[in-house]
N, C-alpha and C. Protein backbone atom coordinates (compact mmCIF):
# COMPACT_ATOMS: atom_id res chain seq x y z
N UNK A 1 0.86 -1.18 0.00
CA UNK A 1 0.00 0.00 0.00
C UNK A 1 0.90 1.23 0.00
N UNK A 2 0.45 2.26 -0.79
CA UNK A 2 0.97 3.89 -0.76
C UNK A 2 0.05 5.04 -0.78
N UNK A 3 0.78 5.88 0.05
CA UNK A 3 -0.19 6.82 0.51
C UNK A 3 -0.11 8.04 -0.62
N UNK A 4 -0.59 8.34 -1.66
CA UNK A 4 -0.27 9.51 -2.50
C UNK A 4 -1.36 11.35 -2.06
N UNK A 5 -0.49 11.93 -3.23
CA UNK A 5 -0.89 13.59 -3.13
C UNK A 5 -1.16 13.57 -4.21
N UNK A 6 -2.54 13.95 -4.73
CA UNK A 6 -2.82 14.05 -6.07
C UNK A 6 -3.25 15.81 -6.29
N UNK A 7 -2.44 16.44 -7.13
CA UNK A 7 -2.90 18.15 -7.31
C UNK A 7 -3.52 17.30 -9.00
N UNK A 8 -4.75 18.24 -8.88
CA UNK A 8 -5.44 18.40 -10.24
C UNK A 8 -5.75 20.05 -10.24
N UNK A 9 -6.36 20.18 -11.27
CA UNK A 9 -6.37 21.79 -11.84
C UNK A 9 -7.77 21.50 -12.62
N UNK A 10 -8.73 22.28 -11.93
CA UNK A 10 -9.72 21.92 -12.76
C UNK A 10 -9.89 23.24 -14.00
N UNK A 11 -10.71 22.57 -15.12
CA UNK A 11 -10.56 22.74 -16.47
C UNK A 11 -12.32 24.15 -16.49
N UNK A 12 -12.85 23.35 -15.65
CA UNK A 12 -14.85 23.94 -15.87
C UNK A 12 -15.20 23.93 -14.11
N UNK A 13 -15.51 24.70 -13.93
CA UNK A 13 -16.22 24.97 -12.83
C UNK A 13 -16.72 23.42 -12.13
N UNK A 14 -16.76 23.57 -10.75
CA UNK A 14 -16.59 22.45 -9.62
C UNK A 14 -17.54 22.97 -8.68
N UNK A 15 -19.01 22.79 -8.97
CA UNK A 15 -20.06 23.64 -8.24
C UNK A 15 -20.58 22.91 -7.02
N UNK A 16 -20.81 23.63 -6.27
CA UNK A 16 -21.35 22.77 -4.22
C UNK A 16 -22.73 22.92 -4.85
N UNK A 17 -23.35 21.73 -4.15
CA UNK A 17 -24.60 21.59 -4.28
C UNK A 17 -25.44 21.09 -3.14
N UNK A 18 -24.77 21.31 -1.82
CA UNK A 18 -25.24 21.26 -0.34
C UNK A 18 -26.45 22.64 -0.03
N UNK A 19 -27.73 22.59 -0.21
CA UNK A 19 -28.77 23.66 -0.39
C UNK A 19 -28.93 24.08 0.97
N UNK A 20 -28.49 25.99 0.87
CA UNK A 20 -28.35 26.56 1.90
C UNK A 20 -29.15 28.15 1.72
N UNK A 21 -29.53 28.12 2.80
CA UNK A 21 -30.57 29.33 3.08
C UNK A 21 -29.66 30.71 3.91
N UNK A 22 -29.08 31.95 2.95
CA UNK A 22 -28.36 32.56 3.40
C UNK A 22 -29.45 33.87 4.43
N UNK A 23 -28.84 34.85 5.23
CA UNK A 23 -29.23 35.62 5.87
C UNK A 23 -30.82 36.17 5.15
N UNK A 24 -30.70 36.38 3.93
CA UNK A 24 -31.69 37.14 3.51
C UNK A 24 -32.42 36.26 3.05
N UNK A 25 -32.91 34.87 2.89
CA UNK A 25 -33.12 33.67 2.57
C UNK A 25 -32.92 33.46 1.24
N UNK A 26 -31.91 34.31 0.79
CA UNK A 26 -31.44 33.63 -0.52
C UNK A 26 -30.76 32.34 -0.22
N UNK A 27 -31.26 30.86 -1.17
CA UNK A 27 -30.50 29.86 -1.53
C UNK A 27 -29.36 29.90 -2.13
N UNK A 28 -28.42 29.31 -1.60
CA UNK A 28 -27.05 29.22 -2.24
C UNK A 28 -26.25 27.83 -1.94
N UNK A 29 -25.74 27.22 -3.23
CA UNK A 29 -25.70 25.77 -3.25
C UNK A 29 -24.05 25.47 -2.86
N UNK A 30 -23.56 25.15 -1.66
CA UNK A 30 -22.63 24.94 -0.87
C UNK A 30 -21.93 23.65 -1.22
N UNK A 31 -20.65 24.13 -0.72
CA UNK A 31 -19.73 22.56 -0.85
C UNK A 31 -19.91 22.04 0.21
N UNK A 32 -19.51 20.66 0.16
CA UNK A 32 -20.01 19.98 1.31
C UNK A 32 -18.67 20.22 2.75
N UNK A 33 -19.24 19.93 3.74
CA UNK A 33 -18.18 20.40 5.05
C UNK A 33 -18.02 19.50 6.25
N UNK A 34 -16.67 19.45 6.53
CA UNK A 34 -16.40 18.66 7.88
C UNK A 34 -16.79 19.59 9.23
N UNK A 35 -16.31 18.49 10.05
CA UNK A 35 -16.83 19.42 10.79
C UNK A 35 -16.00 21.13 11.71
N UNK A 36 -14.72 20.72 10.90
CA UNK A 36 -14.11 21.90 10.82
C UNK A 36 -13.95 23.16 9.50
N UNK A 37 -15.29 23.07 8.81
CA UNK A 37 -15.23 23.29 7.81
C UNK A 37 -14.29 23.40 6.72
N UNK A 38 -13.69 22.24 6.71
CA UNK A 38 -13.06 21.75 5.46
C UNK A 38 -13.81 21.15 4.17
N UNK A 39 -13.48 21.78 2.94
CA UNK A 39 -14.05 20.75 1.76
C UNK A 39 -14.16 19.48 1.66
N UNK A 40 -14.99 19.11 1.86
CA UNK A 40 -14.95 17.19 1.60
C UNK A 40 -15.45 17.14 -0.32
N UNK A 41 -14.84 16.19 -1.04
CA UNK A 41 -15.29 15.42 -2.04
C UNK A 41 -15.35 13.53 -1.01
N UNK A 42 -16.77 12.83 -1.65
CA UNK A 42 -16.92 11.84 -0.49
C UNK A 42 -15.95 10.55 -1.56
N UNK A 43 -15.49 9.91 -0.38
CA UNK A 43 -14.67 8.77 -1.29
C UNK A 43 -16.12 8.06 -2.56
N UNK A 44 -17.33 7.64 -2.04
CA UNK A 44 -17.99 7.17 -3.06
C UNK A 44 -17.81 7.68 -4.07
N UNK A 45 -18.11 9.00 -4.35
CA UNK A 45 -17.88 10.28 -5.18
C UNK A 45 -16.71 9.11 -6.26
N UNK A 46 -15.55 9.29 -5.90
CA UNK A 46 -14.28 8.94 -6.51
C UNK A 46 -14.56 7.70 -6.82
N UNK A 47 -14.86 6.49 -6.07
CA UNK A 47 -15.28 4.96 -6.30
C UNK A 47 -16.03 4.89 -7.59
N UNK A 48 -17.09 5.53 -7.82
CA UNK A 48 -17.76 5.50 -9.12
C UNK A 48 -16.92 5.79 -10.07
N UNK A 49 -16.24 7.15 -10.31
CA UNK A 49 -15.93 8.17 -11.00
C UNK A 49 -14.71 6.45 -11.55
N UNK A 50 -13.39 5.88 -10.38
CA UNK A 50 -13.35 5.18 -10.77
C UNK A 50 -13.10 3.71 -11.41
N UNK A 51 -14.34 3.68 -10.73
CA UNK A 51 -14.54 2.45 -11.76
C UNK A 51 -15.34 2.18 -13.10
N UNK A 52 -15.87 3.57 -13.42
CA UNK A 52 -16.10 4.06 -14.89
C UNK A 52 -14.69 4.00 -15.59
N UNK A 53 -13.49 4.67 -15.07
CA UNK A 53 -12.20 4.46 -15.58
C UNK A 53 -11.22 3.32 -15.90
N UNK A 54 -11.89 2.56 -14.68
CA UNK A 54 -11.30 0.87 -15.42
C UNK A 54 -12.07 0.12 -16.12
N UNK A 55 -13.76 0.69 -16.33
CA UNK A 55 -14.21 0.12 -17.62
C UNK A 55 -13.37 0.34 -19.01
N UNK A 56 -13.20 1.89 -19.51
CA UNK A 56 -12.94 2.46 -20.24
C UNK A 56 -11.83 1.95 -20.55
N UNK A 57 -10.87 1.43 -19.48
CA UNK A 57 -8.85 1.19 -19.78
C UNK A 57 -9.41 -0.69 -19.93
N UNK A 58 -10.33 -1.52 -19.34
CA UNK A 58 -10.23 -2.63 -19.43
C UNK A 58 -9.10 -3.20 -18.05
N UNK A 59 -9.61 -2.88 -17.06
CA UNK A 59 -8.63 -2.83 -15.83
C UNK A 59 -10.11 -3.52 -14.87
N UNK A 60 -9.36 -4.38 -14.34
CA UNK A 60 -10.93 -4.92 -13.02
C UNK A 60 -11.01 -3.67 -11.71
N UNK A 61 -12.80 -3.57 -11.98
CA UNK A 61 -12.87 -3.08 -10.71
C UNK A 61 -12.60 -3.19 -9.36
N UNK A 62 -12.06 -4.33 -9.60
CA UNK A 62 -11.94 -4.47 -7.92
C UNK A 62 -10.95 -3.75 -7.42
N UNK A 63 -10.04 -3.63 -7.82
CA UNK A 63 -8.74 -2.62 -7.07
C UNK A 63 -9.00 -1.48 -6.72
N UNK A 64 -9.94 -0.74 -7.69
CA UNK A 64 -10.43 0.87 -7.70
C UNK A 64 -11.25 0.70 -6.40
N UNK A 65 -11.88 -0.30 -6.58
CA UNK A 65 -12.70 0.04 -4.90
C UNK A 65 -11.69 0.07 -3.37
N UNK A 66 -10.80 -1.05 -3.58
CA UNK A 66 -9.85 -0.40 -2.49
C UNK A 66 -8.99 0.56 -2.60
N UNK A 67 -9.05 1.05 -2.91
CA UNK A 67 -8.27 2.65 -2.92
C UNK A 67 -9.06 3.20 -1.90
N UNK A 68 -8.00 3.58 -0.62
CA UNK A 68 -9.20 5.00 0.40
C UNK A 68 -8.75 6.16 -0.23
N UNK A 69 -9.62 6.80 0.38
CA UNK A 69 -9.88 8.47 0.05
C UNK A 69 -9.96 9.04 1.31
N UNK A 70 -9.06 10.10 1.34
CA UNK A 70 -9.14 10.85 2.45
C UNK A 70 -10.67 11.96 1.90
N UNK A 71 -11.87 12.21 2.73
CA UNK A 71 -12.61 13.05 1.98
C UNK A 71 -12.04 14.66 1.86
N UNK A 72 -11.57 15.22 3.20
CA UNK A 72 -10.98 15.79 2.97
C UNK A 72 -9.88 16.80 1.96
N UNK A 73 -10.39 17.51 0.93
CA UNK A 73 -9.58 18.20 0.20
C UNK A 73 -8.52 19.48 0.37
N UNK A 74 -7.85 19.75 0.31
CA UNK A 74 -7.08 20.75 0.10
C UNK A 74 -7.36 21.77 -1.00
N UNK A 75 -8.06 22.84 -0.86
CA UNK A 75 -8.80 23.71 -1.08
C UNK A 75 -9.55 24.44 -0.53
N UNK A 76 -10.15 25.66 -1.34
CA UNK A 76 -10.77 26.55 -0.67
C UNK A 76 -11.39 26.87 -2.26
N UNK A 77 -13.13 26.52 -2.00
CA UNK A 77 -13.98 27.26 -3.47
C UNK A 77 -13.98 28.86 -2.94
N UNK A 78 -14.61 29.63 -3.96
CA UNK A 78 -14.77 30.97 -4.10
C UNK A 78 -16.34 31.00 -3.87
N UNK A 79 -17.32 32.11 -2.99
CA UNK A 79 -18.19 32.38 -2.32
C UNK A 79 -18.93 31.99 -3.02
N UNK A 80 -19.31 33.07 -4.25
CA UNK A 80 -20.30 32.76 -5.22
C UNK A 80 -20.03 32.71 -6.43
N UNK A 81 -20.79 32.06 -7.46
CA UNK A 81 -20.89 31.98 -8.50
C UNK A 81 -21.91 31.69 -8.88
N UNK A 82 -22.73 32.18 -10.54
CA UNK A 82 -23.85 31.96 -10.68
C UNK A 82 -23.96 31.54 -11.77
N UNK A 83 -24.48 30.75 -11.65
CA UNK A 83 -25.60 29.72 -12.81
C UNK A 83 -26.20 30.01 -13.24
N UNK A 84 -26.39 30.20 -14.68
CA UNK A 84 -27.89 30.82 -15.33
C UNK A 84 -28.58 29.75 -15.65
N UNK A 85 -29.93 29.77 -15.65
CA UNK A 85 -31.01 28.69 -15.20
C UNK A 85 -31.54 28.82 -16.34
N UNK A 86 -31.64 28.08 -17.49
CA UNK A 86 -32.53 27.60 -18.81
C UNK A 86 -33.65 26.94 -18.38
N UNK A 87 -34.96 27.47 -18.58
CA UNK A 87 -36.36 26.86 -18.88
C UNK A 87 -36.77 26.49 -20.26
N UNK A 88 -37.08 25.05 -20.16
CA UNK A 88 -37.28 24.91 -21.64
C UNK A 88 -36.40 25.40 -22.63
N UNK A 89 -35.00 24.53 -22.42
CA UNK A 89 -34.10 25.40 -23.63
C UNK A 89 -33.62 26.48 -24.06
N UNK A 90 -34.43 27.50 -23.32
CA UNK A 90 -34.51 28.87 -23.49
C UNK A 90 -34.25 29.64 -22.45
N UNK A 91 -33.20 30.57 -22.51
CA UNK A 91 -33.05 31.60 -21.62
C UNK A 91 -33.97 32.23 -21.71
N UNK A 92 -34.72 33.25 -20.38
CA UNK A 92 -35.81 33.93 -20.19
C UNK A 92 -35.18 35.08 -20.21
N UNK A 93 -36.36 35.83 -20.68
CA UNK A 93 -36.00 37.35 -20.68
C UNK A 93 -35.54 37.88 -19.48
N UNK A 94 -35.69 37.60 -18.07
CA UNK A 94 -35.36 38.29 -17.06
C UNK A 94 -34.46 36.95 -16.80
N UNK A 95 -33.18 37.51 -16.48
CA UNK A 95 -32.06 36.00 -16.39
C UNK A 95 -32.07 35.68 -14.63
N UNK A 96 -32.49 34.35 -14.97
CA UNK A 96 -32.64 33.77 -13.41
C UNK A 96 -31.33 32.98 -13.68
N UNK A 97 -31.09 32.84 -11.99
CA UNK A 97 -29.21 32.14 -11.72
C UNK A 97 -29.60 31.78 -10.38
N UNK A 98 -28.88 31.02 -10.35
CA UNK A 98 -28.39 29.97 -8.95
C UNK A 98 -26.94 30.48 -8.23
N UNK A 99 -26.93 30.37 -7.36
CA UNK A 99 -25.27 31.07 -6.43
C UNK A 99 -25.07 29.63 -5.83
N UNK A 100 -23.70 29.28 -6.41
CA UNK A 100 -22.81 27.98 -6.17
C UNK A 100 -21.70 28.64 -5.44
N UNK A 101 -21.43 28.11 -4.11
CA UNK A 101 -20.08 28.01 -3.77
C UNK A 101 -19.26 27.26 -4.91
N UNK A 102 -17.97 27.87 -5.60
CA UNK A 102 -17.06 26.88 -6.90
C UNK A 102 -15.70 27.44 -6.36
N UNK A 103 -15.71 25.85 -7.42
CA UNK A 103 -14.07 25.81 -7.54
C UNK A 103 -13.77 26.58 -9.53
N UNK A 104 -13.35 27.71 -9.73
CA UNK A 104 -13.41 27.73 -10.94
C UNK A 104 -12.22 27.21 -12.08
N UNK A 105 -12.31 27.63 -13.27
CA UNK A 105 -10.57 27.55 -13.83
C UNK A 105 -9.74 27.94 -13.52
N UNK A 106 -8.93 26.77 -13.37
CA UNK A 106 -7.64 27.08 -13.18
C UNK A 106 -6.88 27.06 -11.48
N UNK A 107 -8.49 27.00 -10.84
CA UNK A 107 -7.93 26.56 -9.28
C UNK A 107 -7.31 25.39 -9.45
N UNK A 108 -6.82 24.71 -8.01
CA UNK A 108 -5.39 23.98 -7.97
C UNK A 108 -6.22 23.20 -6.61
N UNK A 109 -6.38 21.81 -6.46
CA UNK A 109 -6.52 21.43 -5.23
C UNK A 109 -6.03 19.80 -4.98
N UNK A 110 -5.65 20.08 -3.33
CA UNK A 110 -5.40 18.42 -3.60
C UNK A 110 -6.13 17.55 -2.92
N UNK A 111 -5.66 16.09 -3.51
CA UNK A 111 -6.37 15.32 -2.60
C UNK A 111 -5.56 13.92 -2.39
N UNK A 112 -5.62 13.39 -1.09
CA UNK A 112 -4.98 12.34 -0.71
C UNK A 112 -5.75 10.92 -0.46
N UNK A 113 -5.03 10.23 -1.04
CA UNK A 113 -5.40 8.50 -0.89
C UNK A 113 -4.93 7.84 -0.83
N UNK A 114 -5.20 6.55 -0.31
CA UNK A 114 -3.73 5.45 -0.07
C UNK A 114 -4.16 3.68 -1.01
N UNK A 115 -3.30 3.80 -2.31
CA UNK A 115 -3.62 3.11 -3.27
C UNK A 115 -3.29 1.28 -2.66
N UNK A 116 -4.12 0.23 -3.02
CA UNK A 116 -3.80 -1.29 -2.74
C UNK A 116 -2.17 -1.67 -3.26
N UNK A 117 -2.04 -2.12 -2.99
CA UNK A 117 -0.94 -3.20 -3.32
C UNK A 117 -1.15 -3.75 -5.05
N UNK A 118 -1.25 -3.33 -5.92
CA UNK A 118 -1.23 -3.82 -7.47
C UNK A 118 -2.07 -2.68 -7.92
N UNK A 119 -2.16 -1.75 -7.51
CA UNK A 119 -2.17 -0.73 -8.43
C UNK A 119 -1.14 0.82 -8.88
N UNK A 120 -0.11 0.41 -9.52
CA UNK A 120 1.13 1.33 -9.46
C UNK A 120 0.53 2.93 -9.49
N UNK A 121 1.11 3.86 -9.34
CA UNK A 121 1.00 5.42 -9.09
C UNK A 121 1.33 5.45 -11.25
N UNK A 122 1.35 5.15 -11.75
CA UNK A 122 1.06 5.00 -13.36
C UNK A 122 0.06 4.44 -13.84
N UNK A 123 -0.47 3.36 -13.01
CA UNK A 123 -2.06 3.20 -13.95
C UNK A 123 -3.10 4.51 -12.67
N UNK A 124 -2.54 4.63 -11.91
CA UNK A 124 -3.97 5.88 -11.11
C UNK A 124 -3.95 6.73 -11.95
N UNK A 125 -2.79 7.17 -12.14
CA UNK A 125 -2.93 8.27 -12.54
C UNK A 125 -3.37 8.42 -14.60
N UNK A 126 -2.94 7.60 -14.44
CA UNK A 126 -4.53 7.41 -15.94
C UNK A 126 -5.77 7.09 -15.82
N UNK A 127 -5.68 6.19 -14.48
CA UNK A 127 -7.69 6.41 -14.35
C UNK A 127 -7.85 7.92 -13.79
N UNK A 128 -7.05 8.27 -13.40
CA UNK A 128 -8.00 9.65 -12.44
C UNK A 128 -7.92 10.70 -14.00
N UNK A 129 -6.43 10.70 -15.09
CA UNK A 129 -7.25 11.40 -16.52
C UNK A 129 -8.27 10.91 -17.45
N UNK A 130 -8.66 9.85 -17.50
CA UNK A 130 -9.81 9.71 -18.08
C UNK A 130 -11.04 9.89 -16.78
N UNK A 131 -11.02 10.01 -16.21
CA UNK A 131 -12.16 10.79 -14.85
C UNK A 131 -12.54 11.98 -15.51
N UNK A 132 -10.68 12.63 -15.13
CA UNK A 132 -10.69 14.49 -15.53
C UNK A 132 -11.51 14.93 -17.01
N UNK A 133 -10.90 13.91 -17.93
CA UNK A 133 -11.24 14.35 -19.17
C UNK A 133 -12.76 14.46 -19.28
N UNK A 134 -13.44 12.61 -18.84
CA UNK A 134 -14.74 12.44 -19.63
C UNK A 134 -15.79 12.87 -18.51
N UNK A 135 -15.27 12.63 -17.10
CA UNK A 135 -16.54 13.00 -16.27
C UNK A 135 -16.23 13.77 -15.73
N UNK A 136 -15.22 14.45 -14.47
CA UNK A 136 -15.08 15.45 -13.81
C UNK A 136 -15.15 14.93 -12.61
N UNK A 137 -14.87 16.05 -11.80
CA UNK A 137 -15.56 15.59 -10.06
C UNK A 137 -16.68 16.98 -9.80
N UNK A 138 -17.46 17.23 -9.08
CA UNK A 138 -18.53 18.24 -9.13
C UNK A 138 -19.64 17.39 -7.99
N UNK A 139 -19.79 18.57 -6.61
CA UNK A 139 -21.23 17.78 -5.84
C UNK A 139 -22.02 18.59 -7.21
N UNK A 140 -22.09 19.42 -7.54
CA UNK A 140 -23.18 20.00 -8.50
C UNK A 140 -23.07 18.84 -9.68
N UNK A 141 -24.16 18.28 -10.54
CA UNK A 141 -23.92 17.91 -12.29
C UNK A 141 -24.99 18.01 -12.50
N UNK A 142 -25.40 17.97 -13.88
CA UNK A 142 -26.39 17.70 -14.34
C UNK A 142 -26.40 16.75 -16.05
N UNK A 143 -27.41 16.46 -16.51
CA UNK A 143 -27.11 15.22 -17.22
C UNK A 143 -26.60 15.82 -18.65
N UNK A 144 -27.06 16.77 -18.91
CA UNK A 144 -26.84 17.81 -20.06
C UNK A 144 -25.25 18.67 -20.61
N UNK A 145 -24.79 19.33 -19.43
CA UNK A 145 -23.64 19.59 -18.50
C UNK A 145 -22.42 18.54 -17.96
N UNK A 146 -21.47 19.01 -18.09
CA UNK A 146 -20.15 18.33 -17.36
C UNK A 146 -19.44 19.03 -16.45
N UNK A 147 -19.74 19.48 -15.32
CA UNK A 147 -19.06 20.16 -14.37
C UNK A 147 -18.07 19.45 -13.79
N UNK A 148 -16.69 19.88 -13.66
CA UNK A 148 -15.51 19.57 -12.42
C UNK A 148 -14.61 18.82 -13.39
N UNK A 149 -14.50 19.06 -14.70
CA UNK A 149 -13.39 18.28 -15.57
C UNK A 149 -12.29 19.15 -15.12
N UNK A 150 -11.36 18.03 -15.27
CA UNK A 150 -9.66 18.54 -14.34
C UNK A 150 -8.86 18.13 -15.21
N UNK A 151 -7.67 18.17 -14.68
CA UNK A 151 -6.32 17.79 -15.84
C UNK A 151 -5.59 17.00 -14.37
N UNK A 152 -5.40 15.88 -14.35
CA UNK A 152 -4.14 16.05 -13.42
C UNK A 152 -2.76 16.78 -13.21
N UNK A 153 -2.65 17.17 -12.37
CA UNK A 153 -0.89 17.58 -12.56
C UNK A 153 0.27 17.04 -11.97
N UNK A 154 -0.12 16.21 -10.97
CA UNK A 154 0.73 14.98 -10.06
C UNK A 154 0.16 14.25 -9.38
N UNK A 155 0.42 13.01 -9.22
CA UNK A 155 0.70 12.25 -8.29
C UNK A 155 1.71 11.45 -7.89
N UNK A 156 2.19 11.84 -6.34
CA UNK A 156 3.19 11.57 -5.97
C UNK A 156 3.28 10.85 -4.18
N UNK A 157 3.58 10.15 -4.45
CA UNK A 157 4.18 9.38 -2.77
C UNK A 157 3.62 10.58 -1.26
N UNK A 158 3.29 10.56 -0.68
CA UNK A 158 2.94 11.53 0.15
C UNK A 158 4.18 11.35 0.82
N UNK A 159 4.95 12.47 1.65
CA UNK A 159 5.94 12.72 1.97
C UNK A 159 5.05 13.09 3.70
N UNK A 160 5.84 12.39 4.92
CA UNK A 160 5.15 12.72 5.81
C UNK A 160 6.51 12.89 6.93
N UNK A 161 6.69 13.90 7.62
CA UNK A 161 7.37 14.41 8.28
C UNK A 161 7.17 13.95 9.71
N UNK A 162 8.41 13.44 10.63
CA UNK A 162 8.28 12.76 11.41
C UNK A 162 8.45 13.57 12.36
N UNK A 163 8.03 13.99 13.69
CA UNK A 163 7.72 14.13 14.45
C UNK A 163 9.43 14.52 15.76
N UNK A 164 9.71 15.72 16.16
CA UNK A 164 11.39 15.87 16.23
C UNK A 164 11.01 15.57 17.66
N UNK A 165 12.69 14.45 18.30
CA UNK A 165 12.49 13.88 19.42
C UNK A 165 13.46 14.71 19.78
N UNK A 166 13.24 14.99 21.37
CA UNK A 166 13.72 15.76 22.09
C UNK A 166 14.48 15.14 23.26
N UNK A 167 15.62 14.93 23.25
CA UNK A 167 16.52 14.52 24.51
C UNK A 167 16.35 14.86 25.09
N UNK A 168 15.56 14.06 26.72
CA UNK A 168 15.17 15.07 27.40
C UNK A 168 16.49 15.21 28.42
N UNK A 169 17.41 14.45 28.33
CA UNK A 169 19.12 14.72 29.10
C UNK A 169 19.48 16.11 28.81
N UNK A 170 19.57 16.05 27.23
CA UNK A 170 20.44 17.02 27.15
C UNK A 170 19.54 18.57 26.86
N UNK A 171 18.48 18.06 26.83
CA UNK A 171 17.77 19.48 27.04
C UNK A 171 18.00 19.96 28.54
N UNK A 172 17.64 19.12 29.32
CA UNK A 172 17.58 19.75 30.90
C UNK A 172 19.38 20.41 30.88
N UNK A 173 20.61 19.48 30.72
CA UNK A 173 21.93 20.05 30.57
C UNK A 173 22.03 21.68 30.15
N UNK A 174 21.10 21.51 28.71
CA UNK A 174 21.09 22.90 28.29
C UNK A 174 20.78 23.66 29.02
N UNK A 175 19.23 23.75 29.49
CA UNK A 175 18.82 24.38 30.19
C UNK A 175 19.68 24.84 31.60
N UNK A 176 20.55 24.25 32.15
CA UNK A 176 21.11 24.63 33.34
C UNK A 176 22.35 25.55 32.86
N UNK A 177 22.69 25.30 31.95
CA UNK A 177 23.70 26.52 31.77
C UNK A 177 23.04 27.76 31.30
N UNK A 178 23.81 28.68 31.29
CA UNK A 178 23.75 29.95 30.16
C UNK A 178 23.83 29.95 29.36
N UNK A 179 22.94 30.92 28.48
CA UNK A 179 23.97 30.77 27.01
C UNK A 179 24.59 31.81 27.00
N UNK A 180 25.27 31.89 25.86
CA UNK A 180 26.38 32.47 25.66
C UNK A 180 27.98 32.28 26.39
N UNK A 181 28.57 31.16 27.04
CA UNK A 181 29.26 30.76 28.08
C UNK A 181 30.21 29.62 27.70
């Protein structure tokens, strides 16, 4: 097993679709949140996304399902953004819109997961571009629409920094002298 950092760059807007009632009771469609308000994308989210991708490559699903997902993202969407709302095909004369918390072009976010044992950091990272290309990631979609297409830009080994041990001998030593002495 390996624990990777995946940065993607999305290509089309990455719209929240968590329905929220702001001060003035305007609705506005939110990303989803921990409970420290961090961005979550949910591992299912990714599980689908793929094992659409090892249809497409001819790769068994089963590996894609063990892959965890931290839900947790590394990011921050932008407040609002708005959606213009087609009735019947047709934009209306008075333009109605929706306010999405998004991620737009060209933002940068990451996300971490820790891949099985037989799936190398070279075939992920071709299922997660045919994801980017044909489906996207997005809590917002619709069937018409392709919201949250990305490009990958790495995936790499997560690098995790160990924790500095402190002698506690020669700290107390220190501590009893002066410095400068």
């Amino acid at each position: 097993m390996r624990e990777v950092t995946i940065r993607i760059r999305f290509n089309r807007e990455c719209l929240g679709s968590a329905r929220r009632r702001g001060a003035k009771g305007q609705v506005k469609f939110c990303m989803l949140r921990d409970p420290r308000h961090r961005v979550m994308f949910l591992p299912s989210w990714w599980h689908q996304l793929l094992r659409y991708a090892a249809t497409v490559t001819n790769q068994q699903q089963g590996i894609v399902k063990r892959i965890d997902w931290n839900p947790v993202i590394d990011g921050m969407p932008r407040a609002a953004w708005k959606r213009t709302i087609v009735a019947d095909g047709k934009v209306e004369r008075r333009m109605r819109y929706a306010v999405h918390e998004a991620f737009l072009p060209g933002d940068v976010v990451g996300i971490n997961a820790v891949l099985p044992d037989g799936l190398s950091i070279e075939q992920f990272q071709e299922l997660l571009e045919i994801v980017g290309t044909y489906k996207g990631i997005s809590p917002f979609q619709r069937d018409d629409e392709r919201y949250g297409t990305f490009e990958v830009l790495s995936v790499r080994p997560t690098v995790r920094r160990m924790p500095v041990q402190v002698d506690e001998n020669k700290a107390e030593s220190e501590g009893d002298s002066p410095s400068g002495s």
